[in-house]
Protein backbone atom coordinates (compact mmCIF):
# COMPACT_ATOMS: atom_id res chain seq x y z
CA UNK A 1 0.00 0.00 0.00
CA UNK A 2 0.91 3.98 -0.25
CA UNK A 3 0.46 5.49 2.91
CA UNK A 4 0.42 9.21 3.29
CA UNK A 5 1.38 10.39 7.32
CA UNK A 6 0.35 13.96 8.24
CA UNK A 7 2.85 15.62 10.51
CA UNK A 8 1.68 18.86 12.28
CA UNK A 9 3.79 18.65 15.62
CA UNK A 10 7.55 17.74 16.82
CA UNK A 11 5.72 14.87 18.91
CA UNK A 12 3.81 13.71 15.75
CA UNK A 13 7.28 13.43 13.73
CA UNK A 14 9.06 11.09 17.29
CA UNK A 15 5.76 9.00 16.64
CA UNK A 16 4.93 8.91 12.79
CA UNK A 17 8.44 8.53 12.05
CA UNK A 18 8.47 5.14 14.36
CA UNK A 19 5.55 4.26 12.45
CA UNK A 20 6.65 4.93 9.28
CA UNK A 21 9.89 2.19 9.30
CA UNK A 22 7.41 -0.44 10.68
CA UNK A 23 5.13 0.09 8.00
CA UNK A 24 7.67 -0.18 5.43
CA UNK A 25 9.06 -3.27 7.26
CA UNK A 26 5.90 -4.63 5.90
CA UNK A 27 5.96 -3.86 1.99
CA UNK A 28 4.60 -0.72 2.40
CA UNK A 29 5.44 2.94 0.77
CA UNK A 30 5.02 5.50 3.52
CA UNK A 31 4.93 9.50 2.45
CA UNK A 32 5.43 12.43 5.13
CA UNK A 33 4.04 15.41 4.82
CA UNK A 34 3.82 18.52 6.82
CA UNK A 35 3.21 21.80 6.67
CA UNK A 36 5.41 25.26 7.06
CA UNK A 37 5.96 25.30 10.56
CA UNK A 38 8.81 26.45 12.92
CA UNK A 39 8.40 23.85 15.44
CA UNK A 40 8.03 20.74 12.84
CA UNK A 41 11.37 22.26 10.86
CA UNK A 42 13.29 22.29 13.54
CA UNK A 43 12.10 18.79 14.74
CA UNK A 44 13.10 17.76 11.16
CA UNK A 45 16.96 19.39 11.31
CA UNK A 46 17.23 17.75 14.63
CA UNK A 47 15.57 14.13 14.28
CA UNK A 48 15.39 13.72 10.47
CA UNK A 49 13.04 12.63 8.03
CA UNK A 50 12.02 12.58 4.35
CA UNK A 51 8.94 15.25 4.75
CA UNK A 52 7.33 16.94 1.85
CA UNK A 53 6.32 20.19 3.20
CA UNK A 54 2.19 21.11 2.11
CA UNK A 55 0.64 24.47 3.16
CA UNK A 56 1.50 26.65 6.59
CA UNK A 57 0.43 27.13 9.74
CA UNK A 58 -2.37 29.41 10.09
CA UNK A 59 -1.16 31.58 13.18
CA UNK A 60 -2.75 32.73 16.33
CA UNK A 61 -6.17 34.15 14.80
CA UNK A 62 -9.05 32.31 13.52
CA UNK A 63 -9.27 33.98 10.22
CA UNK A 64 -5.42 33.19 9.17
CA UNK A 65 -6.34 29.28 10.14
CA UNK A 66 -9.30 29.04 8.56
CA UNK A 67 -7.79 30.06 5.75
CA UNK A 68 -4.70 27.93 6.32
CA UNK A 69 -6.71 25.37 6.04
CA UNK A 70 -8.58 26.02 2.79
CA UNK A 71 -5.36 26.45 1.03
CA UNK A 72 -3.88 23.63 2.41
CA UNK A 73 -7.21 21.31 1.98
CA UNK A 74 -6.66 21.74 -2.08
CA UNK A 75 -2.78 21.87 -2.18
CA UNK A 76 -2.73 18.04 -0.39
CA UNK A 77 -6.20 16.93 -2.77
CA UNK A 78 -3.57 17.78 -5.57
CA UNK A 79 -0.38 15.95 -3.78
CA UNK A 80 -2.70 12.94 -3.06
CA UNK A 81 -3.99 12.33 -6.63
CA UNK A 82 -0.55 12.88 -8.01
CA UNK A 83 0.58 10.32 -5.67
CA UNK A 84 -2.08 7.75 -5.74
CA UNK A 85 -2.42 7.58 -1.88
CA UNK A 86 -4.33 4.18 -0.47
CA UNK A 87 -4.53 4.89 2.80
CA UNK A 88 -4.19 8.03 5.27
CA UNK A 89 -2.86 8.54 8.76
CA UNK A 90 -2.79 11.45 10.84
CA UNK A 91 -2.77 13.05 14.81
CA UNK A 92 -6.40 14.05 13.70
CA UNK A 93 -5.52 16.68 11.08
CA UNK A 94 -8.38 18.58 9.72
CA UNK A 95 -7.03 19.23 6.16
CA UNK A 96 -6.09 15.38 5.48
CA UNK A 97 -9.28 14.01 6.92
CA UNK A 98 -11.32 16.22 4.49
CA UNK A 99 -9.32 15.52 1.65
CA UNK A 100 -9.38 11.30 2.68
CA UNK A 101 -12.76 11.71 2.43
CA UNK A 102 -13.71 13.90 -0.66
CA UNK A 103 -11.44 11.26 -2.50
CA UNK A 104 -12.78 8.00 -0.71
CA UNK A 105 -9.81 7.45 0.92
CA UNK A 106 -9.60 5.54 4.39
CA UNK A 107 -8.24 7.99 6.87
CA UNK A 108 -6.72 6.28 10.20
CA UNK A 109 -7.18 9.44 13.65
CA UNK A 110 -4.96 8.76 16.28
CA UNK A 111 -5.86 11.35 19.08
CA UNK A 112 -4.86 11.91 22.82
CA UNK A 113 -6.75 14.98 23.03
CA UNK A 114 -10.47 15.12 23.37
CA UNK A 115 -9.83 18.61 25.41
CA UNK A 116 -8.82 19.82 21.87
CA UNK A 117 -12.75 19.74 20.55
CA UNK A 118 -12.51 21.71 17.26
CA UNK A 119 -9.76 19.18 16.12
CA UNK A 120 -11.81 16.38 17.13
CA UNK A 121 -15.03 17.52 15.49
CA UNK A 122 -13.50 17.95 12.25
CA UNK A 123 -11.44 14.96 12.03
CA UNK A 124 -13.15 11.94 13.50
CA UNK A 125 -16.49 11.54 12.06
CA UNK A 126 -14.90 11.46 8.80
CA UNK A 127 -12.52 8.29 9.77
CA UNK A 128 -12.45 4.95 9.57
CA UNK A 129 -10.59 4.35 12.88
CA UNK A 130 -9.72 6.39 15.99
CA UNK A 131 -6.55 4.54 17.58
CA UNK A 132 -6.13 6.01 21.51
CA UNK A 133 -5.10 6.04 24.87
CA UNK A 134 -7.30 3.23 26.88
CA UNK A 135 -7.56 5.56 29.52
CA UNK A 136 -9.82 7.83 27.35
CA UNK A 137 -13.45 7.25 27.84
CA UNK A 138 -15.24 5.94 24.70
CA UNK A 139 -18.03 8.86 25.52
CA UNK A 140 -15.23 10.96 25.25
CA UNK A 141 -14.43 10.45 21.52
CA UNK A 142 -18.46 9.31 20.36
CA UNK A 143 -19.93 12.63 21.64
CA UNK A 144 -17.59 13.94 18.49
CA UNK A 145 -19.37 11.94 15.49
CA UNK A 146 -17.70 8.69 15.45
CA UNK A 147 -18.94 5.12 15.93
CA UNK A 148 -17.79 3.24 19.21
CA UNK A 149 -17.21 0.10 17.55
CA UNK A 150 -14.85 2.44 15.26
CA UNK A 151 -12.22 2.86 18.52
CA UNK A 152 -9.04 1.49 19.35
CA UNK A 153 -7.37 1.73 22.08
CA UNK A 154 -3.79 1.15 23.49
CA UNK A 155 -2.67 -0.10 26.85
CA UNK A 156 -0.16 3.17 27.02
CA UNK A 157 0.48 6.71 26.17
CA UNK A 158 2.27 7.92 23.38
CA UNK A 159 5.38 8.81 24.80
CA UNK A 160 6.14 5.23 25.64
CA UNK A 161 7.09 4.57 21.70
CA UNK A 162 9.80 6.76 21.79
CA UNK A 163 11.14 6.68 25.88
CA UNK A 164 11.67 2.60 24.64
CA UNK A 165 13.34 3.32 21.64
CA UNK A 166 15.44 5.60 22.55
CA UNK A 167 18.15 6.65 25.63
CA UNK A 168 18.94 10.33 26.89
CA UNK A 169 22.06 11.71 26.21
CA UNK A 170 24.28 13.72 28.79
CA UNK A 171 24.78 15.92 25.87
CA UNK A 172 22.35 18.13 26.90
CA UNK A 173 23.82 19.22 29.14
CA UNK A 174 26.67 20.88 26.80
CA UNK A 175 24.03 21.58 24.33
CA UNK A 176 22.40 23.86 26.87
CA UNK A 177 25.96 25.66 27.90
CA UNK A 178 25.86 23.56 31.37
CA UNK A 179 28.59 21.81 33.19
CA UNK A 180 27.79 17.98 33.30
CA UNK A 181 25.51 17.29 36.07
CA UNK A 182 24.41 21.10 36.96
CA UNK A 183 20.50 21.06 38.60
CA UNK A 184 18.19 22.82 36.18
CA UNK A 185 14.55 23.46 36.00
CA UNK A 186 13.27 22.50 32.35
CA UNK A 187 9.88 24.78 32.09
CA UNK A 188 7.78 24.09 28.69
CA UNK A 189 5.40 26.55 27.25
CA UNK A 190 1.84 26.21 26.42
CA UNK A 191 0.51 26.17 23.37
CA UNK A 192 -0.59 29.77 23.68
CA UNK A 193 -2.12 30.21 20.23
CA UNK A 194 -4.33 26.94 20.42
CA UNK A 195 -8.23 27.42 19.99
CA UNK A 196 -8.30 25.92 23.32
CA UNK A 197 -6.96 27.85 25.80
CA UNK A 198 -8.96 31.45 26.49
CA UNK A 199 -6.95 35.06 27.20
CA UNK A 200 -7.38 34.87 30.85
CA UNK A 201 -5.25 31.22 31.25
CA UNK A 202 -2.44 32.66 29.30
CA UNK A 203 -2.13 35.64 31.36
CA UNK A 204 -2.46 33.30 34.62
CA UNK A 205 -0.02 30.92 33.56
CA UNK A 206 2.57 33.84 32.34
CA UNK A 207 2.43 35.17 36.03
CA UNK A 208 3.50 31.24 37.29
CA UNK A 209 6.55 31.28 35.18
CA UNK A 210 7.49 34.27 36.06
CA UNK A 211 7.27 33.57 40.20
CA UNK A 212 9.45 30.22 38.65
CA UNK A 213 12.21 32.36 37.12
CA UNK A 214 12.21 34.95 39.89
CA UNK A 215 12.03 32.86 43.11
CA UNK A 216 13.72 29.30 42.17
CA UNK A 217 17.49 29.59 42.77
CA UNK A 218 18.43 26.77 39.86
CA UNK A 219 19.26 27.45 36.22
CA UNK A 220 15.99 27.42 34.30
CA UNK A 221 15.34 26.22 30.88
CA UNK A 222 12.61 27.66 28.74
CA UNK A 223 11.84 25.81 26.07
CA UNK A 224 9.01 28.60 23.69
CA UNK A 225 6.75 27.54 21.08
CA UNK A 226 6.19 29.08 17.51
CA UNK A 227 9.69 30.09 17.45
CA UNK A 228 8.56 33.54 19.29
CA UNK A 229 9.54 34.49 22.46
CA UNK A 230 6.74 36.80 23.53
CA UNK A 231 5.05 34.67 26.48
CA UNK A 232 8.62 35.44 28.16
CA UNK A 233 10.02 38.60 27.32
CA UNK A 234 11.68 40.54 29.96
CA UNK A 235 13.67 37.39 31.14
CA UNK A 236 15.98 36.41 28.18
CA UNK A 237 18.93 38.87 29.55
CA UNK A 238 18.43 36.83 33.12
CA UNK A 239 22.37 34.89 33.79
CA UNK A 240 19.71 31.85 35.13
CA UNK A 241 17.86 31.84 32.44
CA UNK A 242 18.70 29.35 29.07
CA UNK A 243 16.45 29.84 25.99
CA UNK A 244 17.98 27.36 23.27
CA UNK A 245 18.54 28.76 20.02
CA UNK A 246 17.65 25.60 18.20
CA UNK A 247 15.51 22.84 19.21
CA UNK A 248 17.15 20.34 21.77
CA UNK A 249 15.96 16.75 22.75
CA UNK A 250 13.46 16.65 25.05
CA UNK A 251 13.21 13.34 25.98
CA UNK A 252 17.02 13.91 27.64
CA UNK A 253 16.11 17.51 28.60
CA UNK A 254 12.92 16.14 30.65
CA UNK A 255 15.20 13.07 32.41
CA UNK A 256 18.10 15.21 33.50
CA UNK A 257 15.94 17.85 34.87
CA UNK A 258 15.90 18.62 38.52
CA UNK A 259 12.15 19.55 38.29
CA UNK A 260 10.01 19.84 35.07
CA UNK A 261 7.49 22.34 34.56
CA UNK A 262 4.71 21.45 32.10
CA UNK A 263 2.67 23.81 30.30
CA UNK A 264 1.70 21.26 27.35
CA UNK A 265 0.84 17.67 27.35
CA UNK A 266 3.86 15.62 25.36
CA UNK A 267 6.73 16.81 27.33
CA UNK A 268 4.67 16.44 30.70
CA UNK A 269 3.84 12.73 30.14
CA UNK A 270 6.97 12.28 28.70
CA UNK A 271 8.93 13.72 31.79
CA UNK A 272 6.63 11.71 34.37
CA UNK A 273 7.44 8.51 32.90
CA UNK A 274 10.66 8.67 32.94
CA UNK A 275 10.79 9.59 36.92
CA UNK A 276 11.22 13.37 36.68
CA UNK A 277 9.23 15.09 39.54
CA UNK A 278 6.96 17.13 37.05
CA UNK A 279 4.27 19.72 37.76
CA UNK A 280 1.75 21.08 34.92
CA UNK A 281 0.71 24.45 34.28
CA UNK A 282 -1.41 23.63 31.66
CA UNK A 283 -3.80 26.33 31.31
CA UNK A 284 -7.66 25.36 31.15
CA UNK A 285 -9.15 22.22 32.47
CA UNK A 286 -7.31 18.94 33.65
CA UNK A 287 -7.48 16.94 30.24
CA UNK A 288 -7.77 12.87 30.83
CA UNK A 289 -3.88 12.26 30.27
CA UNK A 290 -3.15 14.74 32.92
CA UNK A 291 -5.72 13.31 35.32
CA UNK A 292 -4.03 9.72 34.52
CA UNK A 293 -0.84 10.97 35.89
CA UNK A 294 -2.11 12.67 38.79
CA UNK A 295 -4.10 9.77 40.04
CA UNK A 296 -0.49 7.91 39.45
CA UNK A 297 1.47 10.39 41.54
CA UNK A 298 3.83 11.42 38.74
CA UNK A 299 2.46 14.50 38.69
CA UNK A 300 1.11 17.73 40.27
CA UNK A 301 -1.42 20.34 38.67
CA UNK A 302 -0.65 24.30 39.82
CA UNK A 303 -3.06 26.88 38.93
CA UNK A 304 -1.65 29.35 41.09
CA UNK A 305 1.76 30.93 42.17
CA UNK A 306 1.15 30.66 45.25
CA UNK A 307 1.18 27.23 45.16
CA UNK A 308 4.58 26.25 43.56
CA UNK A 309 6.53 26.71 46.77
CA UNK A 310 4.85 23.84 48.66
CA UNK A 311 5.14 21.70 45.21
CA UNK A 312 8.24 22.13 44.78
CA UNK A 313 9.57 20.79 48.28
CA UNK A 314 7.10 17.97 47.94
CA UNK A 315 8.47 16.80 44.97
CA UNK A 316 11.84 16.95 45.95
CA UNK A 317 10.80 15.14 49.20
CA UNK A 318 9.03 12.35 46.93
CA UNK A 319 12.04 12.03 43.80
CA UNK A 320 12.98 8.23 44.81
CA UNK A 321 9.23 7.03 45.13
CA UNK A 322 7.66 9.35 42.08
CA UNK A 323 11.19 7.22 39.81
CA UNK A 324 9.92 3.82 40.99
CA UNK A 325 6.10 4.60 40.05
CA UNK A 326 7.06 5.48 36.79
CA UNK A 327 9.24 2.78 36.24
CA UNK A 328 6.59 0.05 37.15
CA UNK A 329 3.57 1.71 34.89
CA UNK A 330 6.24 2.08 32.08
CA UNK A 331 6.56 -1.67 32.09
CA UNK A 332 2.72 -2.24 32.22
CA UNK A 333 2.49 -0.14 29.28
CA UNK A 334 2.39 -1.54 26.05
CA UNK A 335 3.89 0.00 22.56
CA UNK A 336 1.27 1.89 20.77
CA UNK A 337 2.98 1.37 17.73
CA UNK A 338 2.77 -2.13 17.87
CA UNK A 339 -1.00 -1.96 18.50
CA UNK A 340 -1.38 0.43 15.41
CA UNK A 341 0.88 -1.34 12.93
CA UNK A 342 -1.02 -4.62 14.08
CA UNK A 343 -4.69 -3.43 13.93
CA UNK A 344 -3.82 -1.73 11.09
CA UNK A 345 -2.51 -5.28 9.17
CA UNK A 346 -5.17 -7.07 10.06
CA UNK A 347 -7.54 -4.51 8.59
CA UNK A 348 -6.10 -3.54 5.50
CA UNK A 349 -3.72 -6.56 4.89
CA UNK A 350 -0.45 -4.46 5.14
């Protein structure tokens, strides 16, 4: 089969890529694509990959996306004719779930993110199967459009594909102009311009970060998003504060970290099962990954300054017991991509 792969994110491309060479182990021709996007370019100068770039990113306002997406929408409809696609896979991608359907093509969701409703609305009722975390709640996913019996789920998160597959390096540390073994705090951004998150839980979670760089003694780490540096301007000129100038790995930045601050979802789950003490500033609602990992005690939610003070010294009072939790639910985890590639022969005949 030809197998187009939609890659919108820097996790997406540590996933799809995973997924791409065991596909092709079986016979198959697998096709990347993405679209014009800081964080996906860098991911691809740092990690690699054969990706045909298809559209943009549409931005912060609705108008630019919308748009983003109608442009995009025709300019992969052209790329998949031209190619003679027989199947399609994405993280839920709008514009390749429209086109997969217009041309009566199979298109495979794989979502972790039912907190991320506009996504969800226009993806999944127009595929064929919705491959996800078992901890999500069918309810969750068939209040969206699509069929229960239409839902797969893995016994693990998606993190797991890549924390087996791969080691961290102490090169970080000399990456990030540190001497070998020097305590940081690794702090990740949220995604500020997502349709998901309203003004009022930017501004809330700006004012956290900043009580972070202004009251924690430790080097911090800010990882941004978008390749802009807005959400944290006034603090770049800080001696304490790193902001890498190209994209580093995460999955050794999250493991060497003395404490990891969370304001997304990948790097969170990704730092909390590998033992770092991790708290989450994710702006908005708990979403059911984050909940998981709470009720695990791998990790702590803050929605206030006010509380990171008593986090922090429980965390550091916990490291030894939070390292052997995640150690023994990484091991009853099983490899998504095993369950995918699997399902995914025995319904197509890969």
């Amino acid at each position: 089969m030809k197998i187009l792969i939609d890659v919108l994110t820097p996790k997406q491309l540590l996933l799809f890529k995973i997924l791409k060479r065991e596909l092709e182990k079986r016979g198959n021709e697998v096709l990347l694509i993405s679209r014009r996007y800081y964080e996906v370019e860098e991911a691809v100068k740092r990690f690699g990959g054969e990706v045909t770039y298809i559209g943009r990113h549409g931005g912060k306002e609705l108008y630019s996306k919308l748009i983003a997406y109608g442009e995009r929408v025709c300019e992969i409809a052209r790329y998949v004719s031209e190619e003679g696609i027989d199947l399609a896979i994405s993280f839920s991608s709008p514009e390749t779930a429209r086109v997969a359907f217009g041309l009566r093509i199979d298109h495979i969701a794989i979502n972790d993110s039912p907190h991320a409703e506009a996504v969800a609305r226009l993806t999944l009722p127009l595929s064929n199967l919705l491959f996800t975390p078992w901890i999500i709640p069918e309810e969750a996913w068939t209040s969206f459009g699509i069929a229960r019996e239409k839902i797969v789920k893995y016994r693990g998160l998606d993190p797991v594909a890549w924390i087996r597959r791969r080691k961290p390096s102490r090169r970080i540390y000399r990456e990030l102009g540190l001497e070998e073994g020097e305590e940081y705090i690794g702090i990740r951004e949220p995604e500020i311009w997502a349709s998901y998150i309203e003004e009022k839980e930017r501004r809330k979670t700006r004012e956290v970060i900043k009580w972070i760089i202004e009251n924690i003694e430790f080097k911090k780490v800010i990882l941004p998003r978008y390749g802009v540096r807005s959400f944290i301007r006034g603090f770049e000129d800080r001696k304490d504060v790193i902001i890498p100038r190209k994209m580093v790995d995460g999955l050794s930045l999250t493991y060497f970290s003395k404490i990891f601050i969370g304001g997304g979802g990948t790097m969170t789950a990704e730092a909390a099962l590998q033992g770092t003490p991790t708290i989450s500033i994710f702006p908005g609602r708990p979403y059911e990954v984050e909940k998981f990992l709470i009720r695990k005690g791998l990790i702590m939610r803050i929605e206030a300054k006010k509380e990171l003070k008593e986090a922090f010294n429980t965390l550091e009072n916990q490291r030894k017991e939070i390292a052997e939790r995640a150690s023994q639910l990484l091991r009853y985890m099983e490899d998504p991509i095993r369950k995918i590639v699997d399902t995914l022969s025995e319904y197509y005949d890969l």
